[in-house]
Protein backbone atom coordinates (compact mmCIF):
# COMPACT_ATOMS: atom_id res chain seq x y z
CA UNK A 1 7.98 29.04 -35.36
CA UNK A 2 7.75 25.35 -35.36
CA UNK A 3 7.89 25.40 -31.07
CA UNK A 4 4.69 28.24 -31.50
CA UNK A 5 3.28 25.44 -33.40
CA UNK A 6 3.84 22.65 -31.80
CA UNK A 7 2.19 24.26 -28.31
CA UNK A 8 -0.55 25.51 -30.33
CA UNK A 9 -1.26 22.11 -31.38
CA UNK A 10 -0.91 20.43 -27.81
CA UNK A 11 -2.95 22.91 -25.77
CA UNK A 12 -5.96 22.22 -28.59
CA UNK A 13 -5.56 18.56 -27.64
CA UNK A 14 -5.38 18.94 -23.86
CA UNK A 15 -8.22 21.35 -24.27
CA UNK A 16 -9.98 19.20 -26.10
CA UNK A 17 -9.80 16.26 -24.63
CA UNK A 18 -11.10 17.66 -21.14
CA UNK A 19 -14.17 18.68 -22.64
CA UNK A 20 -16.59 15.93 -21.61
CA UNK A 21 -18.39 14.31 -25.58
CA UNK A 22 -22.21 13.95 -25.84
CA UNK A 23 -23.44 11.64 -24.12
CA UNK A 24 -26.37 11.97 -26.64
CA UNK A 25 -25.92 13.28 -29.99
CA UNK A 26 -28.82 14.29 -31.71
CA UNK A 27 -31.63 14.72 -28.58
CA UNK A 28 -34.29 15.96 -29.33
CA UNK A 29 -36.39 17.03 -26.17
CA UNK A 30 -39.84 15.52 -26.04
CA UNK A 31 -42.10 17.90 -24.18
CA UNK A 32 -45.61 16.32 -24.46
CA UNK A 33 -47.34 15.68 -21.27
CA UNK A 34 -47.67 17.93 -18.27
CA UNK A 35 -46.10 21.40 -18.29
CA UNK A 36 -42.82 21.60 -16.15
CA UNK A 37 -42.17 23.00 -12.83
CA UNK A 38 -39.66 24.99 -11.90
CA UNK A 39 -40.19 23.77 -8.21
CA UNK A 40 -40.88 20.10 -8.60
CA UNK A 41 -39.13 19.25 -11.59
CA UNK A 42 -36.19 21.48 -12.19
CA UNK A 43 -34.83 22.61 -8.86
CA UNK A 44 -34.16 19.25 -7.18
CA UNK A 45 -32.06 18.06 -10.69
CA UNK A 46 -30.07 21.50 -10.50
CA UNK A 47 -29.75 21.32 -6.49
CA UNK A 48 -28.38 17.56 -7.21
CA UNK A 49 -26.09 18.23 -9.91
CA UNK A 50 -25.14 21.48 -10.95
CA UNK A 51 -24.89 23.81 -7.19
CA UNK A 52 -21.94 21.70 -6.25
CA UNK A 53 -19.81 23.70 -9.05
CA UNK A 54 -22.87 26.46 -9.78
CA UNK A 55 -23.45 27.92 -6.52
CA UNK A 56 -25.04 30.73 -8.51
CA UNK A 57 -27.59 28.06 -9.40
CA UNK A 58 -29.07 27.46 -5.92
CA UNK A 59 -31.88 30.31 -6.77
CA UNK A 60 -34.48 30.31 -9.21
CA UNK A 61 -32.62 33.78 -10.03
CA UNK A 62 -29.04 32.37 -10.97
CA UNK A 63 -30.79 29.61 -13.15
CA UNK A 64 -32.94 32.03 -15.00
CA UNK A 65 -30.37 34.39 -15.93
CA UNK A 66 -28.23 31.71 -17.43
CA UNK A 67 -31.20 29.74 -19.20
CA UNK A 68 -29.78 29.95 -22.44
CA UNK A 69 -26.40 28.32 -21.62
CA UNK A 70 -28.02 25.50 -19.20
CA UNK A 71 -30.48 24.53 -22.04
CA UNK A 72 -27.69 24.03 -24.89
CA UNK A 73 -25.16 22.54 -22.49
CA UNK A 74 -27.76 19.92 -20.66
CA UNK A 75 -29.34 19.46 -24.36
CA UNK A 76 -25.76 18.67 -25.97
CA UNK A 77 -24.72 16.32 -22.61
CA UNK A 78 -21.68 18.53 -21.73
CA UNK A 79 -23.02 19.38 -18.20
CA UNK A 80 -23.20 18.06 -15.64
CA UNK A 81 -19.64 16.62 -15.90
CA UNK A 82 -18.61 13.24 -14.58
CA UNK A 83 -22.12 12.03 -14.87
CA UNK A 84 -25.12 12.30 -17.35
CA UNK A 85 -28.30 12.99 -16.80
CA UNK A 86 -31.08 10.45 -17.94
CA UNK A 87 -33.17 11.70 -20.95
CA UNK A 88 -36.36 12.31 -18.69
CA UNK A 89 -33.89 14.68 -16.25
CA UNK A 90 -33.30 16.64 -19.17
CA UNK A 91 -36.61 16.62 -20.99
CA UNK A 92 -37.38 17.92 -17.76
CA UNK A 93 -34.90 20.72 -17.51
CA UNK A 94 -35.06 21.71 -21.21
CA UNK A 95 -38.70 21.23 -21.59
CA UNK A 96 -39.00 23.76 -18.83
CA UNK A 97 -36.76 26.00 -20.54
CA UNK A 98 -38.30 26.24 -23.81
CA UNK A 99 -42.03 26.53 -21.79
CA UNK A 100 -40.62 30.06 -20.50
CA UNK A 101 -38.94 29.13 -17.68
CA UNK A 102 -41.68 30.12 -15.42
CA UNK A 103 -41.01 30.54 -11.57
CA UNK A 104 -43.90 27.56 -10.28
């Protein structure tokens, strides 16, 4: 019982401490200005950081269908790993998101 335990215990650790922290807790998108584009604002952030691990993502298509997960992940700073993105990158992303996701 106590070896069930104990590797219990040490694969939550490992797991958690891959699992990249926010990078900023608490953001909270700011949308105001110009609507997003899916063409000149969100594809070239996705194509830069996310394809590279997200081939799926390379089409408007792949990125649509997983909208839901890309806004809370870019939102909480978990993605894209080994890097963050800057606060206008994701305003940008999320923004877009939350505008419908439109294909322009």
């Amino acid at each position: 019982m106590k070896k069930i335990l104990f590797l219990f215990i040490l694969g939550t650790a490992l797991v958690s401490a891959c699992k990249k922290s926010s990078t900023t807790p608490g953001y909270t998108p700011d949308c105001s200005g110009a609507a997003k584009s899916f063409a000149t604002n969100v594809s070239p952030i996705v194509q830069q950081y996310c394809t590279g691990c997200h081939a799926k993502y390379a089409s408007y298509a792949g990125i649509s269908g997983d909208k839901a997960a890309i806004r809370v992940t870019i939102a909480d700073g978990s993605m894209p790993t080994n890097t963050a993105l800057t606060t206008a990158q994701k305003n940008s992303v999320v923004c877009w998101i939350d505008s419908g996701a439109a294909n322009n």
